[in-house]
N, C-alpha and C. Protein backbone atom coordinates (compact mmCIF):
# COMPACT_ATOMS: atom_id res chain seq x y z
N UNK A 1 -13.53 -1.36 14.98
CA UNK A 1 -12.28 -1.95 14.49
C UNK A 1 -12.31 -2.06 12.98
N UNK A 2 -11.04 -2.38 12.59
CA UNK A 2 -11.08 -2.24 10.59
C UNK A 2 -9.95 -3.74 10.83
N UNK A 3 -10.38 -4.09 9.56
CA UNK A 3 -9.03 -5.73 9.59
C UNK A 3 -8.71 -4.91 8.16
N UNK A 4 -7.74 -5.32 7.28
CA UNK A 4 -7.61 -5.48 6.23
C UNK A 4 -6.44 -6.29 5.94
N UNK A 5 -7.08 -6.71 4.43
CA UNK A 5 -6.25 -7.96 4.24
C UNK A 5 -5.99 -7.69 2.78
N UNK A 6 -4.77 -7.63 2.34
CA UNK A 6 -3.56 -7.73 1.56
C UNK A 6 -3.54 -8.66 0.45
N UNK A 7 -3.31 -8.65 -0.92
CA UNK A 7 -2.97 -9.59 -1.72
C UNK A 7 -2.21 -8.91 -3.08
N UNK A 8 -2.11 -9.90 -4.06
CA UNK A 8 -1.13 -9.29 -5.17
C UNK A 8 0.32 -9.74 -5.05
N UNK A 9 0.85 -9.61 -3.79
CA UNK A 9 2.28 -9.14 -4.24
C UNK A 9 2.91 -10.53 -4.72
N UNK A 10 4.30 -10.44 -4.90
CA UNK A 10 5.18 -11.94 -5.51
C UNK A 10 6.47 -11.63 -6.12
N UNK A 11 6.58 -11.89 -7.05
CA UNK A 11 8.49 -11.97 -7.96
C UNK A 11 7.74 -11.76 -9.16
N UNK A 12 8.81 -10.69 -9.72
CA UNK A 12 8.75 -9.89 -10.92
C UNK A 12 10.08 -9.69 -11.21
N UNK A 13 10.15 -9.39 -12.74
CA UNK A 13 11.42 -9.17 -12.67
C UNK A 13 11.72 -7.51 -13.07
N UNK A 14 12.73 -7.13 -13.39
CA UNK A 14 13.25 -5.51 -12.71
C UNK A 14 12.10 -4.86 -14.64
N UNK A 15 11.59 -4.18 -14.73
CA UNK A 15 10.86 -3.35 -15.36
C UNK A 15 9.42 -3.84 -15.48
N UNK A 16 8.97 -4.96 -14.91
CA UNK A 16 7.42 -5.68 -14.82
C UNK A 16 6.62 -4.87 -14.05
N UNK A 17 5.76 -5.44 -13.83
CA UNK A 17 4.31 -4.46 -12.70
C UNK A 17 3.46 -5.46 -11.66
N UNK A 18 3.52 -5.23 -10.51
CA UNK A 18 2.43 -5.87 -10.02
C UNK A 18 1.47 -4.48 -9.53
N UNK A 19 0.15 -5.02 -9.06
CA UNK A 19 -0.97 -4.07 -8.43
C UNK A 19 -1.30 -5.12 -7.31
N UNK A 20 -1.21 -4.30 -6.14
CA UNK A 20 -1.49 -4.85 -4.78
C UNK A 20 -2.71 -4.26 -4.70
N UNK A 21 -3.72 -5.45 -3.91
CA UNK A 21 -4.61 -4.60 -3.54
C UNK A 21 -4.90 -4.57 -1.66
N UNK A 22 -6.10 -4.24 -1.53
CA UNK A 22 -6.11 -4.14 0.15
C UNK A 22 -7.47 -3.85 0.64
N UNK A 23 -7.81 -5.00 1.32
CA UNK A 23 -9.67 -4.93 1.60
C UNK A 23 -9.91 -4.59 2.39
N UNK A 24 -10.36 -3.52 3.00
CA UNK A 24 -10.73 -2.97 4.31
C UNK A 24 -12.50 -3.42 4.68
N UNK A 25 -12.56 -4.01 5.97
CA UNK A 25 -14.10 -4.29 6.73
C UNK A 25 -14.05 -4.01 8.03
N UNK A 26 -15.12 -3.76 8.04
CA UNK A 26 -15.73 -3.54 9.96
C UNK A 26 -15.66 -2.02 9.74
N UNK A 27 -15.23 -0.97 10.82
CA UNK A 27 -15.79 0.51 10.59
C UNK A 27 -15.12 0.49 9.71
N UNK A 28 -15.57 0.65 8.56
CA UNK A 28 -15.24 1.22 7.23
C UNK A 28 -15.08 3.04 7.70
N UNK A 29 -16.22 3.50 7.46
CA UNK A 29 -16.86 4.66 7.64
C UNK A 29 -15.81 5.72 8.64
N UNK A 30 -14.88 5.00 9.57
CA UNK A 30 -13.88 5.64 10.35
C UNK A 30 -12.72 5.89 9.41
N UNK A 31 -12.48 5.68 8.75
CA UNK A 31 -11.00 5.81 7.55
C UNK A 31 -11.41 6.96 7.10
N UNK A 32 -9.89 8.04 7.35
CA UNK A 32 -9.88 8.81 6.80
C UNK A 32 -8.13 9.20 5.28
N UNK A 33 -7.65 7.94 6.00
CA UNK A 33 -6.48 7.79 5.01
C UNK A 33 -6.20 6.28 4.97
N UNK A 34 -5.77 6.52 3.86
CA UNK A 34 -5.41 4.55 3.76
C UNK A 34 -3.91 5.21 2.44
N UNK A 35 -2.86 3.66 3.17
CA UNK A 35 -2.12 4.20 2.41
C UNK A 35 -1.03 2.23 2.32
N UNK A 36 -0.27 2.47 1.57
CA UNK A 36 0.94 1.91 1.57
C UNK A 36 2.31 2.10 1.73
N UNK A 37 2.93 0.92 2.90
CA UNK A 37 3.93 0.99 3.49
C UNK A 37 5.09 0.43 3.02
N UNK A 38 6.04 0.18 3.15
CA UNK A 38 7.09 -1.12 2.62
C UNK A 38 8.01 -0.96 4.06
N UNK A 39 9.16 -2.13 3.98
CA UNK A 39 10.06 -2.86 5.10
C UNK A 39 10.75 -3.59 3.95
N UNK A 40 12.21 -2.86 3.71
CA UNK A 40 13.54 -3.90 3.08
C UNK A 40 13.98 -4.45 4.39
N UNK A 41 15.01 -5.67 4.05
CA UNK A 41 15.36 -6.57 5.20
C UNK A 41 16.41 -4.93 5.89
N UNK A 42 16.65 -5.03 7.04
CA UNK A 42 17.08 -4.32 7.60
C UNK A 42 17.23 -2.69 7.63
N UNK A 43 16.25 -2.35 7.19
CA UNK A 43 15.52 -0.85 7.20
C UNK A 43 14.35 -0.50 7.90
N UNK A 44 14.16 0.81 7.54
CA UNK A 44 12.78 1.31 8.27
C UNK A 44 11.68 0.96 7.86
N UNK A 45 10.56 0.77 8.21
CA UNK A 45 9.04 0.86 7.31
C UNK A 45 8.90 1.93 7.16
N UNK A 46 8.75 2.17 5.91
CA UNK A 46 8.67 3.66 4.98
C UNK A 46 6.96 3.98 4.36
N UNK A 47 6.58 5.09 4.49
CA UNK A 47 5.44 5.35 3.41
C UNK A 47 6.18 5.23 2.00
N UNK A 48 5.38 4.74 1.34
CA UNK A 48 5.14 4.44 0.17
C UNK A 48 4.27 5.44 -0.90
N UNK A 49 2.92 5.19 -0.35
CA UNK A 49 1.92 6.44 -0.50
C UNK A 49 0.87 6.36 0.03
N UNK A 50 0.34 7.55 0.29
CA UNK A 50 -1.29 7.18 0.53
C UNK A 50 -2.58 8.61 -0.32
N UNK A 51 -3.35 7.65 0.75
CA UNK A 51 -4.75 8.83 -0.06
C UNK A 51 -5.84 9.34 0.79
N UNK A 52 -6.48 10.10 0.20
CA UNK A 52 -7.25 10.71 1.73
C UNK A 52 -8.75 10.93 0.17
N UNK A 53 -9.56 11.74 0.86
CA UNK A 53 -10.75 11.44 -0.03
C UNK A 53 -10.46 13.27 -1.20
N UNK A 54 -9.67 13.56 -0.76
CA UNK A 54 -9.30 14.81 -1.67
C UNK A 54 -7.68 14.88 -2.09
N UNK A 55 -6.61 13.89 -1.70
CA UNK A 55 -5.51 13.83 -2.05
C UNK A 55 -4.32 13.10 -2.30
N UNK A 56 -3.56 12.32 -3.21
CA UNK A 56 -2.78 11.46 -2.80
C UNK A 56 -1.16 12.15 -2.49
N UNK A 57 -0.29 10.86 -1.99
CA UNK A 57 0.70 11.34 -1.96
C UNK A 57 1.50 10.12 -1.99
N UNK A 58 2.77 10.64 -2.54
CA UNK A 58 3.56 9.25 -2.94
C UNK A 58 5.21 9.86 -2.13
N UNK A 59 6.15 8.88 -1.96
CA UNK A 59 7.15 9.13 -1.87
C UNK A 59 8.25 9.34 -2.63
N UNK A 60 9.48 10.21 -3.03
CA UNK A 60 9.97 10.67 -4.04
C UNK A 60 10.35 9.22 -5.37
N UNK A 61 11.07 8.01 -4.43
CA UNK A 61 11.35 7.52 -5.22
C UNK A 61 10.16 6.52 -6.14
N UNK A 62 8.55 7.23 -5.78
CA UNK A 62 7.91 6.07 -6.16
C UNK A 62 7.60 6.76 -7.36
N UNK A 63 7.71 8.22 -7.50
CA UNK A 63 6.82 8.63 -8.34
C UNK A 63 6.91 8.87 -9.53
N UNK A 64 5.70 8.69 -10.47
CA UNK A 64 5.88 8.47 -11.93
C UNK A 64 6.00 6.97 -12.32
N UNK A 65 5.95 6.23 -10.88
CA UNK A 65 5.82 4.61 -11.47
C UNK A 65 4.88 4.06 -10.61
N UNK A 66 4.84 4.12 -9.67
CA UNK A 66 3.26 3.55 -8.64
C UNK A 66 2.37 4.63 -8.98
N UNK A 67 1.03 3.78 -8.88
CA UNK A 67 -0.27 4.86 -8.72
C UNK A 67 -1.13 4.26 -7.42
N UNK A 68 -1.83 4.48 -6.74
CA UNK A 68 -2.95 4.63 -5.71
C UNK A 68 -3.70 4.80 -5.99
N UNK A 69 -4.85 4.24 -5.75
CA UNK A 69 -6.32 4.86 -5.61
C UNK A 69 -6.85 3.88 -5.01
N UNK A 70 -8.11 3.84 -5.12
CA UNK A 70 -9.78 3.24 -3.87
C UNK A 70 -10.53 2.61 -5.13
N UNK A 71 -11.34 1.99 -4.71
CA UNK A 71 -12.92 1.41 -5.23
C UNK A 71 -13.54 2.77 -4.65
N UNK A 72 -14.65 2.85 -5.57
CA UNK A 72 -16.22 4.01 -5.35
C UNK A 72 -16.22 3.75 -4.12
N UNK A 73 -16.29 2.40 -3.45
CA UNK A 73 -16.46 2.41 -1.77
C UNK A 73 -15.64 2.58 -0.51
N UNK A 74 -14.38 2.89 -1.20
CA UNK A 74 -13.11 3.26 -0.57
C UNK A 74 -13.01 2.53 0.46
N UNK A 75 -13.18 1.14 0.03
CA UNK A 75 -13.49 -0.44 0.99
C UNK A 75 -12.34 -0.69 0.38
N UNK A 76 -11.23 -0.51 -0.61
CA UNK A 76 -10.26 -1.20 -1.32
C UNK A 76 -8.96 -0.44 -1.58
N UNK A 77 -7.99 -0.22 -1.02
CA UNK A 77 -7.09 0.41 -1.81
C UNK A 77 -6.42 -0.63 -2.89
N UNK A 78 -5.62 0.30 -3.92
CA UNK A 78 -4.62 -0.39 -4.94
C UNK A 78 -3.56 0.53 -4.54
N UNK A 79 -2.56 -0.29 -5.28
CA UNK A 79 -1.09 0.17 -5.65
C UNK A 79 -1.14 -0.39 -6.71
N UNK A 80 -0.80 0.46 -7.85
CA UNK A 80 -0.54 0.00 -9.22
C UNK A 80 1.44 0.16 -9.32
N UNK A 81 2.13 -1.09 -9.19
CA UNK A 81 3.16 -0.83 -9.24
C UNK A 81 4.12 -1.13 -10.54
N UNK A 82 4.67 -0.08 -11.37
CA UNK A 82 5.05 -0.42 -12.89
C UNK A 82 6.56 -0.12 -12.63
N UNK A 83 7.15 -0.55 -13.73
CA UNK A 83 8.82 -0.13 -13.55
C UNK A 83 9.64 -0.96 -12.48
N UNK A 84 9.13 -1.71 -11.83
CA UNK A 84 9.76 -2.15 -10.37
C UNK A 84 11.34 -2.60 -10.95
N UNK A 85 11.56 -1.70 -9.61
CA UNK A 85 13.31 -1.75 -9.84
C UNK A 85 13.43 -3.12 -8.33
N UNK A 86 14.88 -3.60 -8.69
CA UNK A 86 15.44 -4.49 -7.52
C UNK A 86 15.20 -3.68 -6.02
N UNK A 87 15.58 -2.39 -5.86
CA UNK A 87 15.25 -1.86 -4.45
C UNK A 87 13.59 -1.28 -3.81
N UNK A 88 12.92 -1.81 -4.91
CA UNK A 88 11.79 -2.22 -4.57
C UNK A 88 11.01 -2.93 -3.88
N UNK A 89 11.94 -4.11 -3.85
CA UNK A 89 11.69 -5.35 -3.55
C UNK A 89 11.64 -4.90 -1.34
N UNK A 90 10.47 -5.65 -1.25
CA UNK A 90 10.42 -5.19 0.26
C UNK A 90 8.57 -5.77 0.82
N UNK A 91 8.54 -6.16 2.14
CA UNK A 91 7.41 -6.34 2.36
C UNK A 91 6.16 -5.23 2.20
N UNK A 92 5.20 -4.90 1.39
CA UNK A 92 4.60 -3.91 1.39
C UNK A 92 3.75 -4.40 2.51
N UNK A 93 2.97 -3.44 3.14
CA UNK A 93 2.07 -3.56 4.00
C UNK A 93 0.61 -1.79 4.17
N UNK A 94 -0.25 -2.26 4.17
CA UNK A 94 -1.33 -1.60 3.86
C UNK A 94 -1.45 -1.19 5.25
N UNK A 95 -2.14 0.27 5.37
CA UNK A 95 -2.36 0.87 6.98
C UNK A 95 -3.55 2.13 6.59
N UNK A 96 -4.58 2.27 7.63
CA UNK A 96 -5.53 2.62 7.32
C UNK A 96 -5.68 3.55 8.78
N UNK A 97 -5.97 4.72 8.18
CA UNK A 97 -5.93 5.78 10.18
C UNK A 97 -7.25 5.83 10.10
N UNK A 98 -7.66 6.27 11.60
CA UNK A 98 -9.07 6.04 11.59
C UNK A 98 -9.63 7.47 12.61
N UNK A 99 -10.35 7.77 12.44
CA UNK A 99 -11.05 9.07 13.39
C UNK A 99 -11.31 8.68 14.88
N UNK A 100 -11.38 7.23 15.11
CA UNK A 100 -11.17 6.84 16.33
C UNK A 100 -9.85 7.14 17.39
N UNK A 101 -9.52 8.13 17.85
CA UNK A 101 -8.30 8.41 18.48
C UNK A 101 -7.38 8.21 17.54
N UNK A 102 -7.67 8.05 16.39
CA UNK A 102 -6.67 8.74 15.30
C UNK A 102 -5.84 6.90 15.90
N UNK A 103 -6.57 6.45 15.36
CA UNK A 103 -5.81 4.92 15.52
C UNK A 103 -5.47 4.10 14.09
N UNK A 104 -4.60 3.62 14.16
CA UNK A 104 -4.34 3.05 12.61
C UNK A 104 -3.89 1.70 13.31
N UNK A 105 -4.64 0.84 11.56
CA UNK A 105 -4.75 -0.54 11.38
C UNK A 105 -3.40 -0.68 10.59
N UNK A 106 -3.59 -1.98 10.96
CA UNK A 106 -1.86 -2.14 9.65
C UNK A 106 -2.40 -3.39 9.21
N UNK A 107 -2.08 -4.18 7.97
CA UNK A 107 -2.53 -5.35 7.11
C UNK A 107 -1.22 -6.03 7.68
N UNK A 108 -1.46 -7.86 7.16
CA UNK A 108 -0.87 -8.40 7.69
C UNK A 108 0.83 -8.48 6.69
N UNK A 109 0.78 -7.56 5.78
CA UNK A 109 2.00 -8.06 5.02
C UNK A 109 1.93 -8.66 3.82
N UNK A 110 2.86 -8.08 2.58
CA UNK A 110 2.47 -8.82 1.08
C UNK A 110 4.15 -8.55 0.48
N UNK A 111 4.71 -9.51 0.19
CA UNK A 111 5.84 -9.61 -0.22
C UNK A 111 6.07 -9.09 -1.44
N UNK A 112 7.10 -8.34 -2.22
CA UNK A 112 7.04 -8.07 -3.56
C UNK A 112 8.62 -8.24 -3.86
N UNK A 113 9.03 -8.70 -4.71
CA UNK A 113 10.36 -9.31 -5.22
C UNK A 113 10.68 -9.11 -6.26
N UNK A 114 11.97 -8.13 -6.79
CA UNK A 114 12.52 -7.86 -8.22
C UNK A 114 13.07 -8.22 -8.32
N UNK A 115 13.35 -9.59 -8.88
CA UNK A 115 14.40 -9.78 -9.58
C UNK A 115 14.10 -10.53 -10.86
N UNK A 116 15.92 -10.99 -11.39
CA UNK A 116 15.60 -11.48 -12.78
C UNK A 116 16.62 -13.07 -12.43
């Protein structure tokens, strides 16, 4: 099993930055992607981006203002989030697939809020 647990997010206002991060324990060693999700009130949960140990990937509207990456132990993802616009604003949530029947973890949820 993998837990991970979520922190960072909060209220910013529309061109500020937060960086989320995301602690992954227990089979570590099964992760082969870890990524970030978001949920606006009455929408889909969307990728955001993720990363694999040779690639990232972001979604159109993130890019050129979020970045991704790991700790050396790829025990940690980040989201470096800059520019945050108001439709930003949305529960992010961290998810991690695993080589185990290709099973993915999901974090418990980290709020992020643009406004002014």
């Amino acid at each position: 099993q993998v837990r991970l647990v979520e922190s960072g997010g909060g209220l910013v206002q529309p061109g500020g930055s937060l960086r989320l991060s995301c602690a992954a324990s227990g089979n570590i060693a099964s992760i082969y992607v870890m990524g970030w999700y978001r949920q606006a009130p009455g929408k889909q949960r969307e990728l955001v981006a993720d990363i694999t140990s040779a690639d990232t990937n972001y979604t159109d509207s993130v890019k050129g203002r979020f970045t991704i990456s790991t700790d050396n132990a790829k025990s940690t993802v980040y989201l470096q989030m800059n520019s945050l616009k108001p439709e930003d604003t949305a529960v992010y949530y961290c998810n991690a697939k695993t080589t185990v029947a290709d099973y993915a973890y999901w974090g418990q949820g980290t709020q992020v809020t643009v406004s002014s």
